[in-house]
PDB file of N, CA and C in Angstrom:
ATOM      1  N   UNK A   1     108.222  75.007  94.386  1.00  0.00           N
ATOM      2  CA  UNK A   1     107.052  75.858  94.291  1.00  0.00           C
ATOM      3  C   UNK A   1     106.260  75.452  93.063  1.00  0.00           C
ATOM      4  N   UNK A   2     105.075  75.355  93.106  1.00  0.00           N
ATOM      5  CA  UNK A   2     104.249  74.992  92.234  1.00  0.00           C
ATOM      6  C   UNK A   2     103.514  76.352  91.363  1.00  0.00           C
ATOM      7  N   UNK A   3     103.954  76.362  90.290  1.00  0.00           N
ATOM      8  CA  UNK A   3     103.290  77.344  89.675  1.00  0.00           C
ATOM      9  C   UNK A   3     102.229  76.986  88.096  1.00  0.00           C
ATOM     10  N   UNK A   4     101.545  77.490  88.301  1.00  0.00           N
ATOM     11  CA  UNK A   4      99.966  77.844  87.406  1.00  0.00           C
ATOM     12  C   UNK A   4      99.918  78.975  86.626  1.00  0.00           C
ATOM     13  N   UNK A   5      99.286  78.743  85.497  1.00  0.00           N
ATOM     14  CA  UNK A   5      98.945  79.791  84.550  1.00  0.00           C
ATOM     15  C   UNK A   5      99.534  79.692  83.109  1.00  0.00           C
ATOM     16  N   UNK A   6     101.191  79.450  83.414  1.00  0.00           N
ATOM     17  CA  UNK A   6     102.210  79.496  81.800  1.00  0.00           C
ATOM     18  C   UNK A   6     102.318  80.936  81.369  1.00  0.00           C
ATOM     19  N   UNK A   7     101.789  80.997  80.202  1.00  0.00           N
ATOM     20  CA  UNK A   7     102.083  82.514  79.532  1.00  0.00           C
ATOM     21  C   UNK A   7     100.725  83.288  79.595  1.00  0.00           C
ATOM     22  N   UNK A   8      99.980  82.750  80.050  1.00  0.00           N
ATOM     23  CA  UNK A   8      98.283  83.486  80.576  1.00  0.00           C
ATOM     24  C   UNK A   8      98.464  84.200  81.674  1.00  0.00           C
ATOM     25  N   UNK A   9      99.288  83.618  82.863  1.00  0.00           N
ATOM     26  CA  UNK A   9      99.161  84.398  83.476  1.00  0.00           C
ATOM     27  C   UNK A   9      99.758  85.656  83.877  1.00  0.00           C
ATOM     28  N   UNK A  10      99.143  86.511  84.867  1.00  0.00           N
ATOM     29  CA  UNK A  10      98.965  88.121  84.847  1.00  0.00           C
ATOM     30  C   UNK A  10      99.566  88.184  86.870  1.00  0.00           C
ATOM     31  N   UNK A  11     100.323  88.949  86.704  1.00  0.00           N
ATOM     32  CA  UNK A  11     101.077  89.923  87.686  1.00  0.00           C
ATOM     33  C   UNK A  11     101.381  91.119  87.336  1.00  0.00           C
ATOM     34  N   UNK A  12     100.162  91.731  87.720  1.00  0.00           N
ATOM     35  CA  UNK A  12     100.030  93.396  87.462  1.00  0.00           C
ATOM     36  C   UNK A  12      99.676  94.209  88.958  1.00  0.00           C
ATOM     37  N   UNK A  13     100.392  94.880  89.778  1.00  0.00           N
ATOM     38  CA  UNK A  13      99.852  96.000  90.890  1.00  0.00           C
ATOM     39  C   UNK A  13     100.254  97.400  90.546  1.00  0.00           C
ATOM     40  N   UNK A  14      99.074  97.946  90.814  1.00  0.00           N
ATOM     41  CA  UNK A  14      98.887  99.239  90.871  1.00  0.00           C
ATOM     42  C   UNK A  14      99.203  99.925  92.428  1.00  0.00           C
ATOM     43  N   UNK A  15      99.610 100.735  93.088  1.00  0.00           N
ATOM     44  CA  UNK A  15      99.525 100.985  94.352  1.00  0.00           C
ATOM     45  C   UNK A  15      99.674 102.450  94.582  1.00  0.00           C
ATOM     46  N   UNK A  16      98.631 103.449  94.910  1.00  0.00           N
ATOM     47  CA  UNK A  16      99.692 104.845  95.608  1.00  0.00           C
ATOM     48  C   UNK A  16     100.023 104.862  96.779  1.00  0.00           C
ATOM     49  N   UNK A  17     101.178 105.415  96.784  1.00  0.00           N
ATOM     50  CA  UNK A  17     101.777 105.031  98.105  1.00  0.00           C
ATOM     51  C   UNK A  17     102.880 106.194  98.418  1.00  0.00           C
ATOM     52  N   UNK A  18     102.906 106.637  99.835  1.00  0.00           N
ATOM     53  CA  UNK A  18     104.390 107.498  99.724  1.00  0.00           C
ATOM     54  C   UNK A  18     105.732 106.323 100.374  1.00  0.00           C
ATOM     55  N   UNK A  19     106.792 107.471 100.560  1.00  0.00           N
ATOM     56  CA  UNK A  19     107.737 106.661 100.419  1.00  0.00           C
ATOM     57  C   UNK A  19     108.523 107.128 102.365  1.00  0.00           C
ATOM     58  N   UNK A  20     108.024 105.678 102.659  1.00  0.00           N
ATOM     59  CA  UNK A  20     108.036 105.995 104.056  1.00  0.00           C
ATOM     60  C   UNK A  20     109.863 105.660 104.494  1.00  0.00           C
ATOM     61  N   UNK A  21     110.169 104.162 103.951  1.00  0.00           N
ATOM     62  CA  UNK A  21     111.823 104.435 104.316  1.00  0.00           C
ATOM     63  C   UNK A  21     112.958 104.005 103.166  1.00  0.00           C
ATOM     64  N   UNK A  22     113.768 104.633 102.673  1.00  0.00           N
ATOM     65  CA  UNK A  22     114.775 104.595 101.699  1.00  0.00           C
ATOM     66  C   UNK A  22     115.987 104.191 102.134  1.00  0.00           C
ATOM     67  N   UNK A  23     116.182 103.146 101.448  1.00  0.00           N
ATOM     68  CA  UNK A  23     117.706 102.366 101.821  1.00  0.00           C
ATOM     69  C   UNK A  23     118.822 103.375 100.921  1.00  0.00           C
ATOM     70  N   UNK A  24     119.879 103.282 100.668  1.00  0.00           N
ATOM     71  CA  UNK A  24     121.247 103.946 100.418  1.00  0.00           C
ATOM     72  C   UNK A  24     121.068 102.894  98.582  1.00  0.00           C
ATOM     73  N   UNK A  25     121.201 103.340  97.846  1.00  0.00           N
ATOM     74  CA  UNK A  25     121.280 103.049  96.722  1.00  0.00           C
ATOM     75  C   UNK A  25     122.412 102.590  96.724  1.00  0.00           C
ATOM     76  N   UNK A  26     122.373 101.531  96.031  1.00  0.00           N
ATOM     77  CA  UNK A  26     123.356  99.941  95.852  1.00  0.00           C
ATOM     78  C   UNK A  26     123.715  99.554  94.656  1.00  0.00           C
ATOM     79  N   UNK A  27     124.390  98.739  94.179  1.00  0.00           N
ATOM     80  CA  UNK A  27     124.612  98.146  92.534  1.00  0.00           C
ATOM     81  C   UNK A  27     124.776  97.067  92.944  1.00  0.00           C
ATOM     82  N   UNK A  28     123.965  96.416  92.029  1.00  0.00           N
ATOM     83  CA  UNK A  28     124.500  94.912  91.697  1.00  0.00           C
ATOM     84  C   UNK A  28     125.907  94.591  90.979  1.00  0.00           C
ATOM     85  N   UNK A  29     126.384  93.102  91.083  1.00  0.00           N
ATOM     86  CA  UNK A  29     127.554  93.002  91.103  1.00  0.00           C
ATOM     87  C   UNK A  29     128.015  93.271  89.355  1.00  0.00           C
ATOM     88  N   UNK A  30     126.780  93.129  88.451  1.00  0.00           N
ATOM     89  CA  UNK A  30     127.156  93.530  87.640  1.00  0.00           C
ATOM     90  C   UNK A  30     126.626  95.420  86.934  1.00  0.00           C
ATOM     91  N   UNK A  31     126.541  95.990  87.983  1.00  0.00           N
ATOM     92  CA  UNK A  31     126.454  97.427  88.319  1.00  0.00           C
ATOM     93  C   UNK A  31     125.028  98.119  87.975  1.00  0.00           C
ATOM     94  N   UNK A  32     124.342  97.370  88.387  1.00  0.00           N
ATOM     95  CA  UNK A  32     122.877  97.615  88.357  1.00  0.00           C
ATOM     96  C   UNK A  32     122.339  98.520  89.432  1.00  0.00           C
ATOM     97  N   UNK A  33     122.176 100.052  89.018  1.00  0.00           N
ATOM     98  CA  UNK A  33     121.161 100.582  90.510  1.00  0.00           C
ATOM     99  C   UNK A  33     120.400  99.679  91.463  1.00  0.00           C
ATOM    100  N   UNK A  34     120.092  99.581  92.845  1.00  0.00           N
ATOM    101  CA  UNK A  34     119.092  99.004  93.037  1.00  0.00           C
ATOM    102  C   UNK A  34     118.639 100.131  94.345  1.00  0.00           C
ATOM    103  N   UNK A  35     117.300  99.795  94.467  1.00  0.00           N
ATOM    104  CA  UNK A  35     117.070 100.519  95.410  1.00  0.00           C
ATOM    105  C   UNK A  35     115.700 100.032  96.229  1.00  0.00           C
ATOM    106  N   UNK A  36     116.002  99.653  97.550  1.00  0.00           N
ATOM    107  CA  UNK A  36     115.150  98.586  98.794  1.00  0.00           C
ATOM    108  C   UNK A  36     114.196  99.711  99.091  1.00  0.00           C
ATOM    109  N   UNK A  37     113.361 100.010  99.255  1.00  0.00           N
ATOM    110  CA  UNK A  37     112.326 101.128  99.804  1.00  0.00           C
ATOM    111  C   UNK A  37     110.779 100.381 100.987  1.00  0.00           C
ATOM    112  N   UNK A  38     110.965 101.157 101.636  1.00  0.00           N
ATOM    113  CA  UNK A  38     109.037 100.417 102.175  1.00  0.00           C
ATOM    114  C   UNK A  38     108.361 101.698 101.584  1.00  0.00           C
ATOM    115  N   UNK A  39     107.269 101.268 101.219  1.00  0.00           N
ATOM    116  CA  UNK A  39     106.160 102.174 101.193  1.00  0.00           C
ATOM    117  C   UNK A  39     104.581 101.916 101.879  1.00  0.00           C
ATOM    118  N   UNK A  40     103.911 103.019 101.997  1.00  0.00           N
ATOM    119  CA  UNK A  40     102.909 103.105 102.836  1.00  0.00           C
ATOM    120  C   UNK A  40     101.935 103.491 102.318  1.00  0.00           C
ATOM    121  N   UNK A  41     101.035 102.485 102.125  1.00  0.00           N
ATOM    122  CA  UNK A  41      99.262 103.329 101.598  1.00  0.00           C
ATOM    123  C   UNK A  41      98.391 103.140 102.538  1.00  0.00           C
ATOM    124  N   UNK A  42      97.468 104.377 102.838  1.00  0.00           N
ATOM    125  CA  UNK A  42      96.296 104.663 103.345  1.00  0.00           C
ATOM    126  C   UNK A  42      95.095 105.348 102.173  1.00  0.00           C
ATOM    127  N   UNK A  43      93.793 104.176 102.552  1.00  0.00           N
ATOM    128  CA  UNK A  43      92.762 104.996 101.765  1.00  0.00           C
ATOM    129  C   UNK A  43      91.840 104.066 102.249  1.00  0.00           C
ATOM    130  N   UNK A  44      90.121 104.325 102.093  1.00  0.00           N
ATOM    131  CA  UNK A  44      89.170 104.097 102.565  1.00  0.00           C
ATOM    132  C   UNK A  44      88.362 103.150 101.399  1.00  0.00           C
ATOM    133  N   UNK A  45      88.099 102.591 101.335  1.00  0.00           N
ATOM    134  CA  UNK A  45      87.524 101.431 100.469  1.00  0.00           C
ATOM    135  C   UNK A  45      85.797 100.806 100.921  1.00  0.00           C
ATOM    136  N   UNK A  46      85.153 100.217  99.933  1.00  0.00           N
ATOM    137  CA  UNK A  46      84.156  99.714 100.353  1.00  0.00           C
ATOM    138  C   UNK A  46      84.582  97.992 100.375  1.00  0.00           C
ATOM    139  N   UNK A  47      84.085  97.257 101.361  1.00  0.00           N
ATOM    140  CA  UNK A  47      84.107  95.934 101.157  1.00  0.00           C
ATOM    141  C   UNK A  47      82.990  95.482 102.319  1.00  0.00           C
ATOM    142  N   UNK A  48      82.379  94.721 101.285  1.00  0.00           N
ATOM    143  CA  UNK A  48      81.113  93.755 101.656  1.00  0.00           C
ATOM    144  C   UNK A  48      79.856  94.914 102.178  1.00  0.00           C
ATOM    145  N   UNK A  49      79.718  95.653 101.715  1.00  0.00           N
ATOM    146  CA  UNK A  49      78.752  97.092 101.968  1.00  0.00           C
ATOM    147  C   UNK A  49      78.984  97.610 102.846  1.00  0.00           C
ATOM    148  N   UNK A  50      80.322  98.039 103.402  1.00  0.00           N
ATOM    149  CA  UNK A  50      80.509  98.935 104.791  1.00  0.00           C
ATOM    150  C   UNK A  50      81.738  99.429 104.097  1.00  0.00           C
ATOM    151  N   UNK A  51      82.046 100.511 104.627  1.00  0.00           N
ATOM    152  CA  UNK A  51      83.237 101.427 104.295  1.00  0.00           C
ATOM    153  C   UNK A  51      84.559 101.120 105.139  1.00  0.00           C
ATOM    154  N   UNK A  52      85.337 100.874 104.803  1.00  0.00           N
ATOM    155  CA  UNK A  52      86.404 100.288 105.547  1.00  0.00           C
ATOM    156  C   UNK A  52      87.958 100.995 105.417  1.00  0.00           C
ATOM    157  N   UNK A  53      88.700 101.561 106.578  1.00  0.00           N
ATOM    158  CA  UNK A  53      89.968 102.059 106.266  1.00  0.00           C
ATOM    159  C   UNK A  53      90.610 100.895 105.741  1.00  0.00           C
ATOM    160  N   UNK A  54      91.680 101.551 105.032  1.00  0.00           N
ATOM    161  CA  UNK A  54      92.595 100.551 104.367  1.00  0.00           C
ATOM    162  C   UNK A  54      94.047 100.777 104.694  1.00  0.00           C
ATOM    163  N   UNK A  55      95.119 100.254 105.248  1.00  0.00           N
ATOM    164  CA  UNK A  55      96.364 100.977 105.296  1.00  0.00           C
ATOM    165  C   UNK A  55      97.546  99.846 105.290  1.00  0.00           C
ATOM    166  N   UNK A  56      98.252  99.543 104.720  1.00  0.00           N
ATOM    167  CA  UNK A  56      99.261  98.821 104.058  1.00  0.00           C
ATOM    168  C   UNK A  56     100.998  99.483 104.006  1.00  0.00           C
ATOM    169  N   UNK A  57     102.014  98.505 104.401  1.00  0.00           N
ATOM    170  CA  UNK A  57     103.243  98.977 104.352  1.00  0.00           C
ATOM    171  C   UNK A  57     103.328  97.616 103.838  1.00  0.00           C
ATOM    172  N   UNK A  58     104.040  97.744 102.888  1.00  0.00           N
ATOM    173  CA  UNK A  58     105.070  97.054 102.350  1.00  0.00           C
ATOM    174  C   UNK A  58     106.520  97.362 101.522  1.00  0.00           C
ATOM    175  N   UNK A  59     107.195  96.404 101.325  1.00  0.00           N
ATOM    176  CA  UNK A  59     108.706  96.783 100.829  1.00  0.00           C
ATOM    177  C   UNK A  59     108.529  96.548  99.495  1.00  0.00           C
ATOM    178  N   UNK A  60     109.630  97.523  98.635  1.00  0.00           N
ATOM    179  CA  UNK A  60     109.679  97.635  97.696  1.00  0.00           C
ATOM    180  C   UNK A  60     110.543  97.905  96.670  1.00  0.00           C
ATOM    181  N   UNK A  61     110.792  97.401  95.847  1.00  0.00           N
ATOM    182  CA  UNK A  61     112.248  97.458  94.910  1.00  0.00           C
ATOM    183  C   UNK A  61     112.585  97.866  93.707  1.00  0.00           C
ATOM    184  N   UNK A  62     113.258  99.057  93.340  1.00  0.00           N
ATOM    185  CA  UNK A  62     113.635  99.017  92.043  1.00  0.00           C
ATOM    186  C   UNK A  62     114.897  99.331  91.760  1.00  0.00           C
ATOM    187  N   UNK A  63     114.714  98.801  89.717  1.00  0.00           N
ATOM    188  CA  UNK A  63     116.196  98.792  89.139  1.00  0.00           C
ATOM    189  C   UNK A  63     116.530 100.023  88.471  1.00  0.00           C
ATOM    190  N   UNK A  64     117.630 100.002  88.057  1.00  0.00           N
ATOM    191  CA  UNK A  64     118.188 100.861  86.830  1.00  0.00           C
ATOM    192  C   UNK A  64     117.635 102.572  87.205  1.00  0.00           C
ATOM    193  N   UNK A  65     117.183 102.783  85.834  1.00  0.00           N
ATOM    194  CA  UNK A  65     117.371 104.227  86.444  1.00  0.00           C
ATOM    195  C   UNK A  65     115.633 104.622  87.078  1.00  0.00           C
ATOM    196  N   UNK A  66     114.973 104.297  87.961  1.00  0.00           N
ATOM    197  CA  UNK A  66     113.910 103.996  88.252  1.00  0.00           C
ATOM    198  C   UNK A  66     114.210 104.126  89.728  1.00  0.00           C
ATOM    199  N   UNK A  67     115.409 103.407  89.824  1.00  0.00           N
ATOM    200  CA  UNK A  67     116.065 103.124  91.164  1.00  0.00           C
ATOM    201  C   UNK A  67     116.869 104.408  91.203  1.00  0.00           C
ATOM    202  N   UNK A  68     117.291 104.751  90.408  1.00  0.00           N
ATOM    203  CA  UNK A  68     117.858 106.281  90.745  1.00  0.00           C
ATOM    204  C   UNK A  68     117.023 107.309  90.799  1.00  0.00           C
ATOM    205  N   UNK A  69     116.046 107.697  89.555  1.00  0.00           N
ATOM    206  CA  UNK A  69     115.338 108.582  90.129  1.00  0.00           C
ATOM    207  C   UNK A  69     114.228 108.416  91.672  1.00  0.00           C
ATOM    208  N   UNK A  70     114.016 107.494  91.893  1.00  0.00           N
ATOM    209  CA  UNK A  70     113.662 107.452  93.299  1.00  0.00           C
ATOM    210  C   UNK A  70     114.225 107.518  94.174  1.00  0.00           C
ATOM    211  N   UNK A  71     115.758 107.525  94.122  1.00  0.00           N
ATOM    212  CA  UNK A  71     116.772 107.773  95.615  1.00  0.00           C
ATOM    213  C   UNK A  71     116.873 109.445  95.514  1.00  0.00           C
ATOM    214  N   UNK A  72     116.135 110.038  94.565  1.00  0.00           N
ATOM    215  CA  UNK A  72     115.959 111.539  94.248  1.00  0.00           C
ATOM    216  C   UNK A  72     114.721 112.139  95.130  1.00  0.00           C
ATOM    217  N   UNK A  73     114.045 111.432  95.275  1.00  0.00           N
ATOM    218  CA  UNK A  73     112.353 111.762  95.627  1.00  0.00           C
ATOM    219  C   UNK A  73     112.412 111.755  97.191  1.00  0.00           C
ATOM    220  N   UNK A  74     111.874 112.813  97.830  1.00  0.00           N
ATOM    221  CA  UNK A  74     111.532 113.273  99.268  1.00  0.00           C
ATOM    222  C   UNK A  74     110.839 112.152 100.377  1.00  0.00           C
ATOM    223  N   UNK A  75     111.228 111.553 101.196  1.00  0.00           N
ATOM    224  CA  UNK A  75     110.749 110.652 101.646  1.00  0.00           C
ATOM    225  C   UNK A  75     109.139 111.555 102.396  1.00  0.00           C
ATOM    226  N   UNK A  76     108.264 110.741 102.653  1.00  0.00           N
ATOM    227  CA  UNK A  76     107.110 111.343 102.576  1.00  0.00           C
ATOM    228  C   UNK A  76     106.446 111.401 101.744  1.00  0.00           C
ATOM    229  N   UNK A  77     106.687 111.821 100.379  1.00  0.00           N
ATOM    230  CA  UNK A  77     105.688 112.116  99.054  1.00  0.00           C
ATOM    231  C   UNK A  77     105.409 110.806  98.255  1.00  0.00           C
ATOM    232  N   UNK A  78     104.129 111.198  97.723  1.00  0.00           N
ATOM    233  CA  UNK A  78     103.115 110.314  97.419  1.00  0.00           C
ATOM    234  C   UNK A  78     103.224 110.386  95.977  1.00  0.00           C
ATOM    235  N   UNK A  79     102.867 108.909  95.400  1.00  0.00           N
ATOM    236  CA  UNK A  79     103.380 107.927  93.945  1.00  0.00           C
ATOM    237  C   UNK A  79     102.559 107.230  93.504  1.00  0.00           C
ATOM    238  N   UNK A  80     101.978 107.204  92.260  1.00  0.00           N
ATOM    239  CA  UNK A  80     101.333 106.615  92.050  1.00  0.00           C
ATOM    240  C   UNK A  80     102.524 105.198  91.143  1.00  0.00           C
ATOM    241  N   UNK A  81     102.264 104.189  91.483  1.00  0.00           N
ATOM    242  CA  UNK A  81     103.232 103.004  91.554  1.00  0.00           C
ATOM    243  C   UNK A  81     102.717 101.769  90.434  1.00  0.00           C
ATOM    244  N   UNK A  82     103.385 101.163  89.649  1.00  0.00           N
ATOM    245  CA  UNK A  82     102.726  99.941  89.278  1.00  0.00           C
ATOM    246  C   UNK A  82     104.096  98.890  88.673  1.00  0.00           C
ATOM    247  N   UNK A  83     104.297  98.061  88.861  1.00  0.00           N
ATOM    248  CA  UNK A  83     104.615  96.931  89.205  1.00  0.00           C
ATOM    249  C   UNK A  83     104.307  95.234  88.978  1.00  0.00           C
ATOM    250  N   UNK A  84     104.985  94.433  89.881  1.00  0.00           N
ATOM    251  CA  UNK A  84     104.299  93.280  90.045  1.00  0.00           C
ATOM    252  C   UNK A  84     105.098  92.743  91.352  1.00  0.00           C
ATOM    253  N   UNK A  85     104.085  91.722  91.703  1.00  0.00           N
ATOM    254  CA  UNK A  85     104.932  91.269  93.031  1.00  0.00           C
ATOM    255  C   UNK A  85     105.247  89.879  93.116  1.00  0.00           C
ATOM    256  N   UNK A  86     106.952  89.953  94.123  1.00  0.00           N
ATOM    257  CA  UNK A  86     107.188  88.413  94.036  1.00  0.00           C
ATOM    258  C   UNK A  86     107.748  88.350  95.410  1.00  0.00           C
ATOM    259  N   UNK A  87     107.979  86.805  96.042  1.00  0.00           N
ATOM    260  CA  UNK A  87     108.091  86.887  96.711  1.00  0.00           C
ATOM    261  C   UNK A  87     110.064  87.819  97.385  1.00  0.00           C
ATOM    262  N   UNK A  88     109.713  87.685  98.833  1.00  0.00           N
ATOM    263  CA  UNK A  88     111.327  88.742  98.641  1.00  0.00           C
ATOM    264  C   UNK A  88     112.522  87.246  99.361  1.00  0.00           C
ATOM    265  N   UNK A  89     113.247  87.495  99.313  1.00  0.00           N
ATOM    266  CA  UNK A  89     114.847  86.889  99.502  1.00  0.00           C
ATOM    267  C   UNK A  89     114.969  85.908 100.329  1.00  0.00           C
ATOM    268  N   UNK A  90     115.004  85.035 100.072  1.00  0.00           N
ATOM    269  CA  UNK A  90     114.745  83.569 100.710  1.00  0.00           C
ATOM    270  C   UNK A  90     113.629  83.234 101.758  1.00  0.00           C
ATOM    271  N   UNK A  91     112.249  83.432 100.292  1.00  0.00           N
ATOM    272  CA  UNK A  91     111.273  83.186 100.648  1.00  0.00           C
ATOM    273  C   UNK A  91     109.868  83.942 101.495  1.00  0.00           C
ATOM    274  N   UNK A  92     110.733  84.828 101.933  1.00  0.00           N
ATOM    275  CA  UNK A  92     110.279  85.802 103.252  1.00  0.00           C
ATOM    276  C   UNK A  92     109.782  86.834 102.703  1.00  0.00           C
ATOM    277  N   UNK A  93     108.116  87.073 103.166  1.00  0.00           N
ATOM    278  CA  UNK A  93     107.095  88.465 102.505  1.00  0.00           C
ATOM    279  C   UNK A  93     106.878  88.740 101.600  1.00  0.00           C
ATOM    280  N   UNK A  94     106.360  89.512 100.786  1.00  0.00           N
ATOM    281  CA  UNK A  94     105.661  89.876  99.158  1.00  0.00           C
ATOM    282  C   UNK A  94     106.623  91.256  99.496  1.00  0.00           C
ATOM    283  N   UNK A  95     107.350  91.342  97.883  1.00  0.00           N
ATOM    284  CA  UNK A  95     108.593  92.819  97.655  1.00  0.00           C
ATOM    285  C   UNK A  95     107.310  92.981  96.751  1.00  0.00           C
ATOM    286  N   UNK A  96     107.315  94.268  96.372  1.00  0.00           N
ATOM    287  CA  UNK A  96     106.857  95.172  95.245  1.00  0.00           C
ATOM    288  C   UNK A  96     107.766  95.599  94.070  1.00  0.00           C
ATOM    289  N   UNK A  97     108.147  95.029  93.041  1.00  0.00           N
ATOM    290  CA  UNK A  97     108.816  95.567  92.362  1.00  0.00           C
ATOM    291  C   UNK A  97     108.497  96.896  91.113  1.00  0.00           C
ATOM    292  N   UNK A  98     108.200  97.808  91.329  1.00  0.00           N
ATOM    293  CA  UNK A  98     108.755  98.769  90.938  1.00  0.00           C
ATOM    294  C   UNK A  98     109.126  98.722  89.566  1.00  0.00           C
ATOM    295  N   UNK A  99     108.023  98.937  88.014  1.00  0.00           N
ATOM    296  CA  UNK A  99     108.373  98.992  86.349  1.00  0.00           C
ATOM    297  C   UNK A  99     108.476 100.651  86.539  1.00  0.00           C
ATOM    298  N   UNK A 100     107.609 101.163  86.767  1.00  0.00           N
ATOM    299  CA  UNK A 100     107.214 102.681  86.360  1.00  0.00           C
ATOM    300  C   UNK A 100     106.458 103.473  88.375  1.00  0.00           C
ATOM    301  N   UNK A 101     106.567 104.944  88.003  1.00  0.00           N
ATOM    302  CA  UNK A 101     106.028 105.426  89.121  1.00  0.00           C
ATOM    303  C   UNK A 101     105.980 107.144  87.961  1.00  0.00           C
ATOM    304  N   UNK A 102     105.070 107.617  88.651  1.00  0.00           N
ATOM    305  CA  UNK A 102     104.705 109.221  88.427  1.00  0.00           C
ATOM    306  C   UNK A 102     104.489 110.025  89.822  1.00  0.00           C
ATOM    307  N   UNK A 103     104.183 111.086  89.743  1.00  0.00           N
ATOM    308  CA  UNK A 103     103.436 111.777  90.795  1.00  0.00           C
ATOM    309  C   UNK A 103     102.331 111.608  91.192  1.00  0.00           C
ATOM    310  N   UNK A 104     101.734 111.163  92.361  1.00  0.00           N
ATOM    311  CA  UNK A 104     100.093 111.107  92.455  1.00  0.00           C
ATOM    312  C   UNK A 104      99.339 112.587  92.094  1.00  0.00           C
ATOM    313  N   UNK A 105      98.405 112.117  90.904  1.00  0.00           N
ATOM    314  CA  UNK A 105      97.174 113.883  91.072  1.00  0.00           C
ATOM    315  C   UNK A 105      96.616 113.688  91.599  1.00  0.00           C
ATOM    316  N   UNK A 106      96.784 114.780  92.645  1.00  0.00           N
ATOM    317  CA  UNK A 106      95.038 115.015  93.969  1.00  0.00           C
ATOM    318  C   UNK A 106      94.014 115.448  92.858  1.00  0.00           C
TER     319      UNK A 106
END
């Protein structure tokens, strides 16, 4: 894989999203929470001067206790999420990994 940037570059996502399916909380072999999740955003956006739905599932991962307090949280409810993304496990789709999450304010 060819990679660009060095120490300039930036992998930052923001996402709200609820939490559509929750895997069974796991440890790594050296006893690390982990926790596999998909999540789901819907919202309405402008692009190229027309208003456009927007709606996105993707999978998503976190560690430590991040990964625990989210195997706490109601599947359904909505997060405001931020992260960075890489690719997921031999090669296959963009994971979301999961630094920090709060409650979304309406």
């Amino acid at each position: 894989m060819n990679t660009t940037g060095g120490a300039h570059a930036s992998n930052h996502a923001s996402l709200t999203a609820s939490l559509e399916q929750v895997q069974p909380l796991r440890h790594t072999p050296a006893g690390l929470p982990v926790l596999d999740m998909q999540l789901v955003h819907a919202s309405t956006g402008q692009e190229a001067g027309a208003q456009r739905q927007i709606a996105l599932g993707i999978k998503a991962v976190a560690f430590g206790t991040q990964a625990e307090r989210l195997a706490r949280q109601a599947l359904g409810s909505l997060w405001d999420f931020q992260g960075f993304l890489a690719q997921g496990r031999n090669g296959k789709g963009v994971v979301f990994h999961i630094r920090e999450f709060q409650p979304h304010q309406f």
